[in-house]
N, C-alpha and C. Protein backbone atom coordinates (compact mmCIF):
# COMPACT_ATOMS: atom_id res chain seq x y z
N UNK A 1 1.57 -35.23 -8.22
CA UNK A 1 1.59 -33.93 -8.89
C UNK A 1 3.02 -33.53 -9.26
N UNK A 2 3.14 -32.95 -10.35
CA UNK A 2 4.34 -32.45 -10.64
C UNK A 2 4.71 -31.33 -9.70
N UNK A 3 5.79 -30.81 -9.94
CA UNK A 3 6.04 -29.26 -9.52
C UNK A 3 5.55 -28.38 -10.49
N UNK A 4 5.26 -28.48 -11.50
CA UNK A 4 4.62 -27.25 -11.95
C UNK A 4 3.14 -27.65 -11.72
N UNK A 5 2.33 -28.78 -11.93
CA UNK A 5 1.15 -28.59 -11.19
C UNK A 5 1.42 -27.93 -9.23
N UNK A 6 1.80 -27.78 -8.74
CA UNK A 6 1.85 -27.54 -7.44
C UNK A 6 2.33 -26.05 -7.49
N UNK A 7 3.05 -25.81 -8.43
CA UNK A 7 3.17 -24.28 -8.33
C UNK A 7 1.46 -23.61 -9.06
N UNK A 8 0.80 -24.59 -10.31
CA UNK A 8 0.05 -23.80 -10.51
C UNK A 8 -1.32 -23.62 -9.64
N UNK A 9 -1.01 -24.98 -8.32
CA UNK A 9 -1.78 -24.76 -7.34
C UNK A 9 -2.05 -23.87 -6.54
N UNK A 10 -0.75 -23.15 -6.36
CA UNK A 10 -0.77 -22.45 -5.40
C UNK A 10 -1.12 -20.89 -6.09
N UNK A 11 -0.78 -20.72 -7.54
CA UNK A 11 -1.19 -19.75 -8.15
C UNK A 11 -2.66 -19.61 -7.76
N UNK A 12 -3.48 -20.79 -8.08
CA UNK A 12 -4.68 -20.81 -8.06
C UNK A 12 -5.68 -20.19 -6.61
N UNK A 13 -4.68 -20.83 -5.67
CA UNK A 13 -5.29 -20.52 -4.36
C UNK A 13 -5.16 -19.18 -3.82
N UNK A 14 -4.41 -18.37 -4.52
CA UNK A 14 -3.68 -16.91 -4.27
C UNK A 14 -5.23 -16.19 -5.42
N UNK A 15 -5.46 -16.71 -6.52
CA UNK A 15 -6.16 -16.13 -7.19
C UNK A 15 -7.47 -15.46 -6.24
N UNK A 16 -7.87 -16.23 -5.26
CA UNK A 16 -9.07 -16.53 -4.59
C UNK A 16 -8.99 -16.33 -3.45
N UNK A 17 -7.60 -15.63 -2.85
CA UNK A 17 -7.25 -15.52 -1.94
C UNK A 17 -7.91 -14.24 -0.74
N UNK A 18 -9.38 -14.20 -0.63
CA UNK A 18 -9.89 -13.17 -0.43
C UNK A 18 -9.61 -12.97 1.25
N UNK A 19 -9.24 -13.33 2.05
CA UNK A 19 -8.57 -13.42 3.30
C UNK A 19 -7.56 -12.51 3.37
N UNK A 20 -6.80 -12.06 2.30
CA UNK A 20 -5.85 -11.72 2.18
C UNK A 20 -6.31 -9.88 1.98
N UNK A 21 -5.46 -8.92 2.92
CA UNK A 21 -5.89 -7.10 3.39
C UNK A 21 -5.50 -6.97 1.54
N UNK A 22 -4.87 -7.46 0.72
CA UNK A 22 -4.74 -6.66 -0.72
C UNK A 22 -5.53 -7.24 -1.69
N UNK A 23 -6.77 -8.44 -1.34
CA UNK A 23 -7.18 -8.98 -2.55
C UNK A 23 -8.05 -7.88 -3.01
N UNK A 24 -9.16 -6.99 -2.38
CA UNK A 24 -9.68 -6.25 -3.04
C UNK A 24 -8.54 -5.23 -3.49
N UNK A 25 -7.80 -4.73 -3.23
CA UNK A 25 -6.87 -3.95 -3.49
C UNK A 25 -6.47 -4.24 -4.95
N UNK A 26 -5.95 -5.51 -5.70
CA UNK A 26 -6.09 -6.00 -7.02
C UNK A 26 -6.59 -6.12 -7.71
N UNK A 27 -8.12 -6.47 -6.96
CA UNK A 27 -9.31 -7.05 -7.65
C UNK A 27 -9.80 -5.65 -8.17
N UNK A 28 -9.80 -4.39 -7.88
CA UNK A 28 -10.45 -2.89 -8.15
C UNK A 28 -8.92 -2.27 -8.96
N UNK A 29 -8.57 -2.96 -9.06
CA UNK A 29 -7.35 -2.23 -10.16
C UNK A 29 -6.78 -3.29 -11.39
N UNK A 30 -7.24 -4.19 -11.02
CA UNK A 30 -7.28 -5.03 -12.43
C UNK A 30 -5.96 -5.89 -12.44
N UNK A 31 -5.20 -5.96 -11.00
CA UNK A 31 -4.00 -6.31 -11.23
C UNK A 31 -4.04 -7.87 -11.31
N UNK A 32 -2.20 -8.32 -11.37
CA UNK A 32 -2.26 -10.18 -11.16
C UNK A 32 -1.48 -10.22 -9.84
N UNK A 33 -1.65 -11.56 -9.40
CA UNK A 33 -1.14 -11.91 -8.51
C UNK A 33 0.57 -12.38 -9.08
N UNK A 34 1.27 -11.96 -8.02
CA UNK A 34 2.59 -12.21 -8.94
C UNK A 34 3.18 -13.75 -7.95
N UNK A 35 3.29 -14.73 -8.73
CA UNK A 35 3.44 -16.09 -8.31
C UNK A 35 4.92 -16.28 -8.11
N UNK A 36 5.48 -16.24 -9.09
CA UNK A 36 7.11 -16.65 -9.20
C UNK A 36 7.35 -17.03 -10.77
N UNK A 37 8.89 -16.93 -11.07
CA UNK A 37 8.77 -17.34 -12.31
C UNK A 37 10.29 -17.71 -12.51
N UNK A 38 11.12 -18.90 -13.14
CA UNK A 38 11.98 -19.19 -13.52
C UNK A 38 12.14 -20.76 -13.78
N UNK A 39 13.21 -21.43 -13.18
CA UNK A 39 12.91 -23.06 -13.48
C UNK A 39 12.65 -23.51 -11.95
N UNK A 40 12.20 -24.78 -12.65
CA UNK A 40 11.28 -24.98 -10.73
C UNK A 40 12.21 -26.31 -10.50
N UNK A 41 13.34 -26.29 -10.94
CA UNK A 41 14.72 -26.89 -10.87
C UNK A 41 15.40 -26.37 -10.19
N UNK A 42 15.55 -25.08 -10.15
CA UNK A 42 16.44 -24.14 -9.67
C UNK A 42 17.41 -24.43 -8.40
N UNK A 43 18.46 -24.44 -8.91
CA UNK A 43 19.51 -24.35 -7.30
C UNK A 43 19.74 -23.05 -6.96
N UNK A 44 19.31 -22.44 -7.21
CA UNK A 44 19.69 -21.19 -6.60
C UNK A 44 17.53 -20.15 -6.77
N UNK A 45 17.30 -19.42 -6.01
CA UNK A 45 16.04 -18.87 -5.88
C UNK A 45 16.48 -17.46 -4.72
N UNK A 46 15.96 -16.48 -6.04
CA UNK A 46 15.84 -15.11 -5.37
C UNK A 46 14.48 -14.73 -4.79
N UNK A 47 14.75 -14.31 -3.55
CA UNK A 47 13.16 -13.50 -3.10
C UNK A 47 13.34 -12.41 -2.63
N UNK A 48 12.36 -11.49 -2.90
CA UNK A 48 12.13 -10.05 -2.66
C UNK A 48 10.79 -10.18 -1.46
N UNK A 49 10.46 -8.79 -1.66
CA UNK A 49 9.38 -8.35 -1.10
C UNK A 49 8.00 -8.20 -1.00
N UNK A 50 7.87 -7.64 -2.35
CA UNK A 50 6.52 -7.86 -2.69
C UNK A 50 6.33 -6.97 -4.06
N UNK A 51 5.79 -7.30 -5.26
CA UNK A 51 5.46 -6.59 -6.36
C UNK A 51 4.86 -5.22 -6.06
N UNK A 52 5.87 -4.30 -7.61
CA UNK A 52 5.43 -3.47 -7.45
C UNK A 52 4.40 -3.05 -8.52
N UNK A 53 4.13 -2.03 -9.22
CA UNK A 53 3.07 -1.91 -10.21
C UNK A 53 3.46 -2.50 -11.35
N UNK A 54 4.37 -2.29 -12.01
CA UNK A 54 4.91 -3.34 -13.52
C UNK A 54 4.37 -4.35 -12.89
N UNK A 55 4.78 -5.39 -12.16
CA UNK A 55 4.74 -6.17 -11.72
C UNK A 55 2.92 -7.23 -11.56
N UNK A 56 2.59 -6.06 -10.63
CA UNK A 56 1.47 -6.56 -10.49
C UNK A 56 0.28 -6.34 -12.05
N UNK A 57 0.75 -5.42 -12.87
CA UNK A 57 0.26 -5.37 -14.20
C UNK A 57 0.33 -6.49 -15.18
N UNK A 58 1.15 -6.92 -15.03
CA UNK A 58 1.97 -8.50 -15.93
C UNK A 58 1.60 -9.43 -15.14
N UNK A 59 1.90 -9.94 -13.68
CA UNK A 59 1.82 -10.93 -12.96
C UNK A 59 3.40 -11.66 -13.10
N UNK A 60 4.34 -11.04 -13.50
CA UNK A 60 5.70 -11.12 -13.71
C UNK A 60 6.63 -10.50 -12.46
N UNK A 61 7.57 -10.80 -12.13
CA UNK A 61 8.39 -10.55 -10.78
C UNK A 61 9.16 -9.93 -11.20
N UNK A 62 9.54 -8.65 -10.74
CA UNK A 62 11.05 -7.83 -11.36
C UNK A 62 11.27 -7.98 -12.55
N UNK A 63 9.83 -7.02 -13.44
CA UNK A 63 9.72 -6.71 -14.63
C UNK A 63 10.00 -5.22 -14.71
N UNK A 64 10.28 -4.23 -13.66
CA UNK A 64 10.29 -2.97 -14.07
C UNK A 64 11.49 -2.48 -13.31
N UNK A 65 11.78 -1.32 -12.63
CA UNK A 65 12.75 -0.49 -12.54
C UNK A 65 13.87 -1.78 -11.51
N UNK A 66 13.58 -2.12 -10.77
CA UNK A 66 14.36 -2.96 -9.69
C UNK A 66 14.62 -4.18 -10.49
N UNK A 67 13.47 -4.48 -11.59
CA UNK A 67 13.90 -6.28 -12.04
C UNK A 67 15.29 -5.85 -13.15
N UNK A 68 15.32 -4.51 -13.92
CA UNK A 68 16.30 -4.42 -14.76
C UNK A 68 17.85 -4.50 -14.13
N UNK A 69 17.55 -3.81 -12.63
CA UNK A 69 18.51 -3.60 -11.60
C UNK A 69 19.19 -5.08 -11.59
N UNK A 70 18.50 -5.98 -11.33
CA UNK A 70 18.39 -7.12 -11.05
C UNK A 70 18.95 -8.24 -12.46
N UNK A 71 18.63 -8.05 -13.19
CA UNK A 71 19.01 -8.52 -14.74
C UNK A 71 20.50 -7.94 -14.48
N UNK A 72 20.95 -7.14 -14.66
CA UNK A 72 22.12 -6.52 -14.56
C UNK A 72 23.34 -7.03 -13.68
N UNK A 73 22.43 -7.26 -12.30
CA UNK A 73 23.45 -7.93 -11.68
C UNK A 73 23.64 -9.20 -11.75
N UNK A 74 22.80 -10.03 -12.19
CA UNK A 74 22.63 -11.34 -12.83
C UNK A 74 24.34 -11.50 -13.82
N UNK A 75 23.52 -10.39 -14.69
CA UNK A 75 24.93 -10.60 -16.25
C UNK A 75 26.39 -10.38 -15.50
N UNK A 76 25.60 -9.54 -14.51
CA UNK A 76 27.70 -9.23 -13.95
C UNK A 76 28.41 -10.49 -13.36
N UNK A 77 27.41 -11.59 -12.86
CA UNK A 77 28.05 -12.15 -12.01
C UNK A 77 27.84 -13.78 -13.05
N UNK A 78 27.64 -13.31 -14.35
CA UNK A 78 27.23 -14.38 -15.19
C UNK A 78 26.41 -15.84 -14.86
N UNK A 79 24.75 -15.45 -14.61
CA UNK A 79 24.05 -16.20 -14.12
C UNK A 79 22.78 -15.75 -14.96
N UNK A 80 22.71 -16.97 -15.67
CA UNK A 80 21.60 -17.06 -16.71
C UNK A 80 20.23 -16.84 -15.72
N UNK A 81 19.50 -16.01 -16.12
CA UNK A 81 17.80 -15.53 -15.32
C UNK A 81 17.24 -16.83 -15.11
N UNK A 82 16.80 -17.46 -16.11
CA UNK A 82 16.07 -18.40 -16.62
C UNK A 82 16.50 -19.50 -16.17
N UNK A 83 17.90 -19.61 -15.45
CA UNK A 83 18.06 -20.95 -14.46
C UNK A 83 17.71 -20.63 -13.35
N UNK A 84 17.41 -19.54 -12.62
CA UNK A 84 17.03 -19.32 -11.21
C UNK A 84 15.58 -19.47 -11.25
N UNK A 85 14.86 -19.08 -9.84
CA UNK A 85 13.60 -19.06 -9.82
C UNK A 85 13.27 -17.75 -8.74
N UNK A 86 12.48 -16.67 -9.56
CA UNK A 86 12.29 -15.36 -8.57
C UNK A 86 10.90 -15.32 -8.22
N UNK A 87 11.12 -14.78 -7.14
CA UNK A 87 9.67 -14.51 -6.52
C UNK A 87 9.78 -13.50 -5.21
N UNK A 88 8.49 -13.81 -4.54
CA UNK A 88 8.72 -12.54 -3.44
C UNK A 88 7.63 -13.27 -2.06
N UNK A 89 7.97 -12.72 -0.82
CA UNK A 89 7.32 -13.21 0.12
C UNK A 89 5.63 -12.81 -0.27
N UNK A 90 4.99 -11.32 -0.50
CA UNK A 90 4.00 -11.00 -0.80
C UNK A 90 3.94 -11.43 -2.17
N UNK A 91 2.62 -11.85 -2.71
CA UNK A 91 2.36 -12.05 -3.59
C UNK A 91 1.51 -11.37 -4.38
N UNK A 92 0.69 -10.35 -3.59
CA UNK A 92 0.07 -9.02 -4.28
C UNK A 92 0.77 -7.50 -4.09
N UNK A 93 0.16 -6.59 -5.06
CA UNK A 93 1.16 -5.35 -4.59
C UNK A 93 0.42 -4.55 -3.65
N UNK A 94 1.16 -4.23 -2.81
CA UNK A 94 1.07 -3.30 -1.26
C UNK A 94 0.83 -1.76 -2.49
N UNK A 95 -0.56 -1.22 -2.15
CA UNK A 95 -1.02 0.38 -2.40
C UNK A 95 0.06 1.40 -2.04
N UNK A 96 0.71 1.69 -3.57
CA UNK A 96 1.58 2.74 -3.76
C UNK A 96 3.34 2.21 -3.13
N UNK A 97 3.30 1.00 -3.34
CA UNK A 97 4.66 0.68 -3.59
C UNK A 97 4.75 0.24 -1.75
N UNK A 98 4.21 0.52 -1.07
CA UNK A 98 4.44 0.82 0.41
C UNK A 98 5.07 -1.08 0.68
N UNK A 99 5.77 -0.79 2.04
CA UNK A 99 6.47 -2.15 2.85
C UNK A 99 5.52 -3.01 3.46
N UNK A 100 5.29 -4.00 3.10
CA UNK A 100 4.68 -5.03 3.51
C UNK A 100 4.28 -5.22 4.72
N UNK A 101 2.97 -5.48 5.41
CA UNK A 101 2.72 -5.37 6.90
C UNK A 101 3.05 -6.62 7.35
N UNK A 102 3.23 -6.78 8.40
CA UNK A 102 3.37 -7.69 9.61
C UNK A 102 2.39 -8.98 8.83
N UNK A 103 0.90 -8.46 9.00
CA UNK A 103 -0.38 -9.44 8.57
C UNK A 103 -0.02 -9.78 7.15
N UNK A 104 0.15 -8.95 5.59
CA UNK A 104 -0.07 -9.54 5.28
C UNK A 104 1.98 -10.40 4.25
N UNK A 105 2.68 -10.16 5.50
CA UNK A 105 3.40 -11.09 5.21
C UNK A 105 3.12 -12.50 5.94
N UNK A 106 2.63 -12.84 6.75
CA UNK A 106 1.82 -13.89 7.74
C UNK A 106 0.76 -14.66 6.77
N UNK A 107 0.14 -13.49 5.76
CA UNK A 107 -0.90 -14.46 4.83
C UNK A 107 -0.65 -14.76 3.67
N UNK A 108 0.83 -14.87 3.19
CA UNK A 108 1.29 -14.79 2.39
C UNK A 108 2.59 -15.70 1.96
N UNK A 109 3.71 -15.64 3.21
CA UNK A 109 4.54 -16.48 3.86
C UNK A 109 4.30 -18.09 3.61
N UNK A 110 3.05 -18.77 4.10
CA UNK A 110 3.33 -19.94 3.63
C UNK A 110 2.96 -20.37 2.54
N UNK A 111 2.44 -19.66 0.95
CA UNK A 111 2.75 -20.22 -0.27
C UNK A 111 4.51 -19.86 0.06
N UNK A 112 5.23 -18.97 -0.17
CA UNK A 112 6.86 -19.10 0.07
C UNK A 112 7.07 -20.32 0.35
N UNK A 113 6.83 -20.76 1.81
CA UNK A 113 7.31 -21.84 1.91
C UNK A 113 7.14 -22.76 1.53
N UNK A 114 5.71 -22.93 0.72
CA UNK A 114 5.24 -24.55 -0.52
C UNK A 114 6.47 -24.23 -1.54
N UNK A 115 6.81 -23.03 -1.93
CA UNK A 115 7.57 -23.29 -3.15
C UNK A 115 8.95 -23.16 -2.75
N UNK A 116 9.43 -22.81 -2.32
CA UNK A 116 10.71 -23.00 -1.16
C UNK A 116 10.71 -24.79 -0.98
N UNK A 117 9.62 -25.45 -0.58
CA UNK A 117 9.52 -26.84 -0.53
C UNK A 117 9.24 -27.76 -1.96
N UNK A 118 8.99 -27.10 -3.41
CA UNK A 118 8.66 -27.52 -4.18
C UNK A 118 10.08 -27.31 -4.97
N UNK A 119 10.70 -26.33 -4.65
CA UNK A 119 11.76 -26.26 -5.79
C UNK A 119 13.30 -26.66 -4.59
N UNK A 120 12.96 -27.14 -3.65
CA UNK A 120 14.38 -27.03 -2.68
C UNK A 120 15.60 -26.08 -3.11
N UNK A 121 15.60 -25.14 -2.88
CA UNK A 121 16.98 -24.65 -3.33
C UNK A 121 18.02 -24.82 -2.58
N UNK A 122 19.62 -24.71 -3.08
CA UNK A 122 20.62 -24.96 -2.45
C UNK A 122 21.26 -23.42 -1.70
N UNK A 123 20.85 -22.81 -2.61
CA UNK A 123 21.29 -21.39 -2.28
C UNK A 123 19.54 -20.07 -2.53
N UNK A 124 19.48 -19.69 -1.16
CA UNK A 124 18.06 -18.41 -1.21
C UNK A 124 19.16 -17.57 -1.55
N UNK A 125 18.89 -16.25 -2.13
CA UNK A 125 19.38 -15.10 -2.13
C UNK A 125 17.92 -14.03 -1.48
N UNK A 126 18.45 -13.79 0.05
CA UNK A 126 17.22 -12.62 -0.07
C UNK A 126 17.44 -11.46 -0.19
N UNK A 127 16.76 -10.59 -0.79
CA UNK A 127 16.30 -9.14 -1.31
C UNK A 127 15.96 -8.38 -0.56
N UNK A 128 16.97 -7.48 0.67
CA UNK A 128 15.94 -6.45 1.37
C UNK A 128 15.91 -7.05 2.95
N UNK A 129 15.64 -6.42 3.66
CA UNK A 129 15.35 -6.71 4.87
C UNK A 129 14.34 -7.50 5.09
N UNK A 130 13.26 -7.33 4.66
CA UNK A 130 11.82 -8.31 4.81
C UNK A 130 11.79 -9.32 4.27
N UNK A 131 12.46 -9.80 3.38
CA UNK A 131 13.02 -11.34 3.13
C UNK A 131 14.02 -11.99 3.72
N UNK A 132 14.91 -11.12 4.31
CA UNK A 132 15.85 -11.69 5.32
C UNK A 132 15.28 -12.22 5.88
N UNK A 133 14.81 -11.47 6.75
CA UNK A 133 14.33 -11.75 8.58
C UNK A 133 13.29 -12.77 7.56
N UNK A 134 12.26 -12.96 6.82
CA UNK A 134 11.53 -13.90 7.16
C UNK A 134 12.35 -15.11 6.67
N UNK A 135 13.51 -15.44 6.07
CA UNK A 135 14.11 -16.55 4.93
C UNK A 135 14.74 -17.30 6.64
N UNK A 136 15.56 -16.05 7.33
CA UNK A 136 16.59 -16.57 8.03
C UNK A 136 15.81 -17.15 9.48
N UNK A 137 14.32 -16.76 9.76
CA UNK A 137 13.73 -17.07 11.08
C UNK A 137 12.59 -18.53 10.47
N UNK A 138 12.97 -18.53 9.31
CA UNK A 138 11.88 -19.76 8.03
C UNK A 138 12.99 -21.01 8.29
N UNK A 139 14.18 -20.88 8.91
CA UNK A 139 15.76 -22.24 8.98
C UNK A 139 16.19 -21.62 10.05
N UNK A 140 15.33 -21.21 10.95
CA UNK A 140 15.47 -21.07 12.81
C UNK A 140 17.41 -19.96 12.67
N UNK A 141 17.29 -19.35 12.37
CA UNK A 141 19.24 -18.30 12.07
C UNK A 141 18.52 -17.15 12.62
N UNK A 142 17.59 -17.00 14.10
CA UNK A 142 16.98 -16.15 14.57
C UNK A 142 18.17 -15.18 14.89
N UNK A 143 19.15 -16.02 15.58
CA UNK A 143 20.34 -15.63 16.32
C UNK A 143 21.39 -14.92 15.44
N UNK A 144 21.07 -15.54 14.35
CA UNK A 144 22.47 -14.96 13.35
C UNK A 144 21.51 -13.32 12.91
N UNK A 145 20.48 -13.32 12.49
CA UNK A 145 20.11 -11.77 12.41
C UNK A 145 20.90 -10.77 12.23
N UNK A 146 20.90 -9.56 11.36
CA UNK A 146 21.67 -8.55 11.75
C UNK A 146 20.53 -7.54 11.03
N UNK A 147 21.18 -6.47 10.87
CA UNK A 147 20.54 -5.53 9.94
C UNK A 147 21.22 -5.65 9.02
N UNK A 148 20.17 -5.34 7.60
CA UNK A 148 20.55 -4.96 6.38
C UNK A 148 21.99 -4.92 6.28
N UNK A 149 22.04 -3.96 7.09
CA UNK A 149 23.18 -3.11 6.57
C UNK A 149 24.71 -3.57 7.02
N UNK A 150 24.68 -4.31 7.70
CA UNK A 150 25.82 -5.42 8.39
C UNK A 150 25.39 -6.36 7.43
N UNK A 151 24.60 -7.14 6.80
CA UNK A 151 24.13 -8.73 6.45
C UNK A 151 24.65 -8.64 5.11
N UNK A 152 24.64 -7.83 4.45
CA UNK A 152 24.52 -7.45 2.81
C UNK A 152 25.88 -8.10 2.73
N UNK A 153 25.72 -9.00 1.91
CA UNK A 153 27.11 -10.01 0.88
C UNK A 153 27.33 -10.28 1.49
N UNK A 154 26.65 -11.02 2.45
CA UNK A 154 27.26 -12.36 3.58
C UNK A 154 26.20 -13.22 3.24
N UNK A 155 26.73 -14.79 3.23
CA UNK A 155 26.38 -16.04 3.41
C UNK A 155 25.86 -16.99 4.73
N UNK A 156 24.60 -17.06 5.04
CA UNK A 156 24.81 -18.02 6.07
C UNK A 156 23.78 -19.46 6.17
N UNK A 157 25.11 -20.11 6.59
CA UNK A 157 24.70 -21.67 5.92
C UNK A 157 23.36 -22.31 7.16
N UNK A 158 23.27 -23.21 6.39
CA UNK A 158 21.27 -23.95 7.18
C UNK A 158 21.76 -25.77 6.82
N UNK A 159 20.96 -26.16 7.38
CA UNK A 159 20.96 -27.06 7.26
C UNK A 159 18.75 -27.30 7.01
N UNK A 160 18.92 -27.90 6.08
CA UNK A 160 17.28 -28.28 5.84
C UNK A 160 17.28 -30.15 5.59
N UNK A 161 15.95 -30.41 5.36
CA UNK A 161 15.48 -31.63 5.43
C UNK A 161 15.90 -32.25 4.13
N UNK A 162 16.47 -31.47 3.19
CA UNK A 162 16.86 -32.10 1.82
C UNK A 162 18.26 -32.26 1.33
N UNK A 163 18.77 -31.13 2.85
CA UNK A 163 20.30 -31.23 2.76
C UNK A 163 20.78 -29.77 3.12
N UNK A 164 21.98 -29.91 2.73
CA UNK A 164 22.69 -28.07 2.99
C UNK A 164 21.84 -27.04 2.13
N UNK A 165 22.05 -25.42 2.70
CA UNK A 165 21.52 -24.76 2.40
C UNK A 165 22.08 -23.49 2.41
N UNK A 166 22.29 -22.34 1.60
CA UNK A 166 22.99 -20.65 1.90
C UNK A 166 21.99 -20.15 1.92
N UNK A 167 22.13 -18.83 2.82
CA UNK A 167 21.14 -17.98 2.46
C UNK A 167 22.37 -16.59 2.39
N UNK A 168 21.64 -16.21 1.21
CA UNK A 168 22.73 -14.88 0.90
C UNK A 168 21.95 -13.70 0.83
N UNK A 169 22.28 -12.69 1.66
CA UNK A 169 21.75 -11.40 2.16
C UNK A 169 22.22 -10.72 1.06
N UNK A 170 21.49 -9.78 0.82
CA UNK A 170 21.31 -8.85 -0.45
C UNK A 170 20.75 -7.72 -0.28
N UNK A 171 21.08 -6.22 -0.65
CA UNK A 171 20.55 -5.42 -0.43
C UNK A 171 19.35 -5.38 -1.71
N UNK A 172 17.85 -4.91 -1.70
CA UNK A 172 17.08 -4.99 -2.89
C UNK A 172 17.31 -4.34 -3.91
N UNK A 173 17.41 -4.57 -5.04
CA UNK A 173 17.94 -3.60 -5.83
C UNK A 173 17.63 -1.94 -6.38
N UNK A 174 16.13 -2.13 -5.61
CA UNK A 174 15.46 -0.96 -5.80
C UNK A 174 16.53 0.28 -5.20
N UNK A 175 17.75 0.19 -4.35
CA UNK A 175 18.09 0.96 -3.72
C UNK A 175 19.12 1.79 -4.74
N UNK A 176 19.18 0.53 -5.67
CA UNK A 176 20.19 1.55 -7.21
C UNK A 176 18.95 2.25 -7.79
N UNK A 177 17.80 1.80 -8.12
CA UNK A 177 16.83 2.72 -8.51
C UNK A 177 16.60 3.91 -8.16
N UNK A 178 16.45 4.59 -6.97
CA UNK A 178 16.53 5.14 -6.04
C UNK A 178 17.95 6.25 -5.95
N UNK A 179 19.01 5.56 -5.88
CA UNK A 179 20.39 6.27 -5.84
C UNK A 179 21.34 5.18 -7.01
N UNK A 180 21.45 5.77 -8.16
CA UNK A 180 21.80 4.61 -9.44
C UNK A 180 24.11 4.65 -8.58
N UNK A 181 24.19 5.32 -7.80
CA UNK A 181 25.79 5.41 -7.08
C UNK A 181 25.36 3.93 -6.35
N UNK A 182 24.58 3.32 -6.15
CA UNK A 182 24.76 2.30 -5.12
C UNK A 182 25.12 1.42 -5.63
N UNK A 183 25.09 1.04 -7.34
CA UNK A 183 24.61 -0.06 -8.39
C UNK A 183 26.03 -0.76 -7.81
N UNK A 184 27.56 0.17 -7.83
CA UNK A 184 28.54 -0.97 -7.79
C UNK A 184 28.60 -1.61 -6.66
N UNK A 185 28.32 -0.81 -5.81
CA UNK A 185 27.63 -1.72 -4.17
C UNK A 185 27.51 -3.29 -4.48
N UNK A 186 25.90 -2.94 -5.10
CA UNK A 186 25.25 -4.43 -5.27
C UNK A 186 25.82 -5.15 -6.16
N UNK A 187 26.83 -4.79 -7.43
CA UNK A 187 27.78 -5.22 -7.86
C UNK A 187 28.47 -6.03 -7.04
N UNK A 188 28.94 -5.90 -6.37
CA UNK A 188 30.08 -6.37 -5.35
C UNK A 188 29.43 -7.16 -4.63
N UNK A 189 28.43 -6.83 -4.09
CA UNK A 189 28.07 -7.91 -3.01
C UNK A 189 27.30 -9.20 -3.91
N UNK A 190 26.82 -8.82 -5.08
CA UNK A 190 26.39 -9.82 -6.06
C UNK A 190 27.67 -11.32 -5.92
N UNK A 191 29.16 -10.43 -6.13
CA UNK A 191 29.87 -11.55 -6.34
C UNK A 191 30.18 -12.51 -5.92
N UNK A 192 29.66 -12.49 -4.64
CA UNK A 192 29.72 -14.13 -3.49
C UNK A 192 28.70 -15.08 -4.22
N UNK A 193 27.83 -14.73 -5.22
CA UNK A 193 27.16 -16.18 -5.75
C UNK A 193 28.26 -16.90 -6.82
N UNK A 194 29.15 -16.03 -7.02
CA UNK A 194 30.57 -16.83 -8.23
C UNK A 194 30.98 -17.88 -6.94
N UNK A 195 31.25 -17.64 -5.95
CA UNK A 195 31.82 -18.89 -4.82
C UNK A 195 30.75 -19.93 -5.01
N UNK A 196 29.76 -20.05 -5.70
CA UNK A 196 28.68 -21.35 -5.88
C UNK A 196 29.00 -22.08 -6.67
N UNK A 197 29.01 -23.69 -6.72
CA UNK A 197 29.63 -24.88 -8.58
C UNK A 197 28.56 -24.26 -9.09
N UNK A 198 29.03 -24.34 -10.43
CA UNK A 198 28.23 -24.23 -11.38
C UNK A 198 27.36 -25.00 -11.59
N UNK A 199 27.43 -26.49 -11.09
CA UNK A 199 26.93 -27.60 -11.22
C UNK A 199 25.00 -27.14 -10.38
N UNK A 200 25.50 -26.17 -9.39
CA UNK A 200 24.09 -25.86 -8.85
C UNK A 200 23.21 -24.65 -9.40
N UNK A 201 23.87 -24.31 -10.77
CA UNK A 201 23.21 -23.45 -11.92
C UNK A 201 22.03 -24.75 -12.53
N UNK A 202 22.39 -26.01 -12.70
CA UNK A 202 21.89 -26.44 -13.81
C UNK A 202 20.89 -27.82 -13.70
C-alpha cells in the first residue's frame, strides 16, 4: 500500500468509527471527520487538538479562526503549508468547541500514531497542551513534561525507530484568537523551526 492508500485507510475507518463518544455527535450535524492534510512526505508535521466547527464542516484542519493564526505563523517563519502535514489527535469535533476527554483522546490516539508511522516525521510541532502530553508520553519524554507554559518554544529531541526526532512545544494558536496581543508570542516561539535544514522542508 502506498501512504496515501493508508492514510485513506484510516480516513475510512474513522468514517465508521461508531465506538467513538462523538460519532453520533457528527453524524446528527452533518459534519466530516477531519483526517489530516498536507504532504505525506513531510519532515516536519503539526498536531493540534481536535477540530473545531469550520473544520469539522469542510473535513479540513485549521481552516478557520486558529488555522489563519496558523498560516500566519507559517509565512513568518517562511514555511510553505503544503510541505508540512497537519492534523490533530481527535479527529471529530468535541460539542461546542469543548477540550477533548481523556476517552475520546484514547479512541482516537492510535490513527495519530498510524500516521505519525506513515509519514515519519523528523520534527512534531505540538499545538496546546493535549498534544504535548500525548506526542511527548507517544517517545516515552514522560519525565521531560512541563506545562504549557514553561514548554512553549522549546525543543525536545527522541530518538524513534526510523531515526532522530524533535518535538517542538507550541502554544495553540487559538490563544491569539482569543487575545490577538499574544500573536507576537507565538511569533517568537514559531522561530525555533528556522534552526531546522531546509533539506527537511522537502
Amino acid at each position: 500500500m502506498t501512504k496515501t492508500d493508508k492514510m485513506r485507510a484510516i480516513r475510512d475507518e474513522i468514517l465508521v468509527l461508531r465506538n467513538s463518544p462523538l460519532y453520533e455527535y457528527r453524524v446528527t450535524n452533518s459534519f466530516f471527520p477531519v483526517i489530516g492534510e498536507g504532504s505525506h512526505d513531510a519532515r516536519m508535521m503539526f498536531v493540534g487538538e481536535a477540530p473545531g466547527r469550520n473544520e469539522a464542516k469542510t473535513g479540513r484542519p485549521f481552516c478557520g479562526a486558529a488555522g489563519k493564526v496558523l498560516d500566519e505563523l507559517l509565512e513568518h517563519v517562511g514555511i510553505p503549508r503544503e510541505s508540512v502535514y497537519i492534523t490533530n489527535i481527535v479527529k471529530d469535533r468535541p460539542p461546542e468547541n469543548r477540550d477533548p476527554t481523556t476517552q475520546e483522546i484514547e479512541v482516537y490516539g492510535p490513527f495519530l500514531d498510524r500516521q505519525i508511522d506513515i509519514i515519519k516525521p523528523r520534527v512534531i510541532v505540538a499545538l496546546g497542551r493535549y498534544a504535548m502530553g500525548y506526542i511527548m508520553k507517544k517517545f516515552d519524554l514522560d519525565l521531560q513534561l512541563e506545562p504549557i507554559s514553561q514548554a512553549h518554544g522549546k525543543a525536545y529531541p527522541t530518538k524513534t525507530s526510523y531515526g532522530d526526532l524533535d518535538i517542538v512545544a507550541l502554544y495553540h494558536p487559538c490563544v491569539a484568537v482569543y487575545n490577538p496581543n499574544n500573536l507576537p508570542n507565538l511569533k517568537k516561539d514559531m522561530e525555533i523551526l528556522r534552526a531546522y535544514p531546509v533539506k527537511l522542508l522537502q
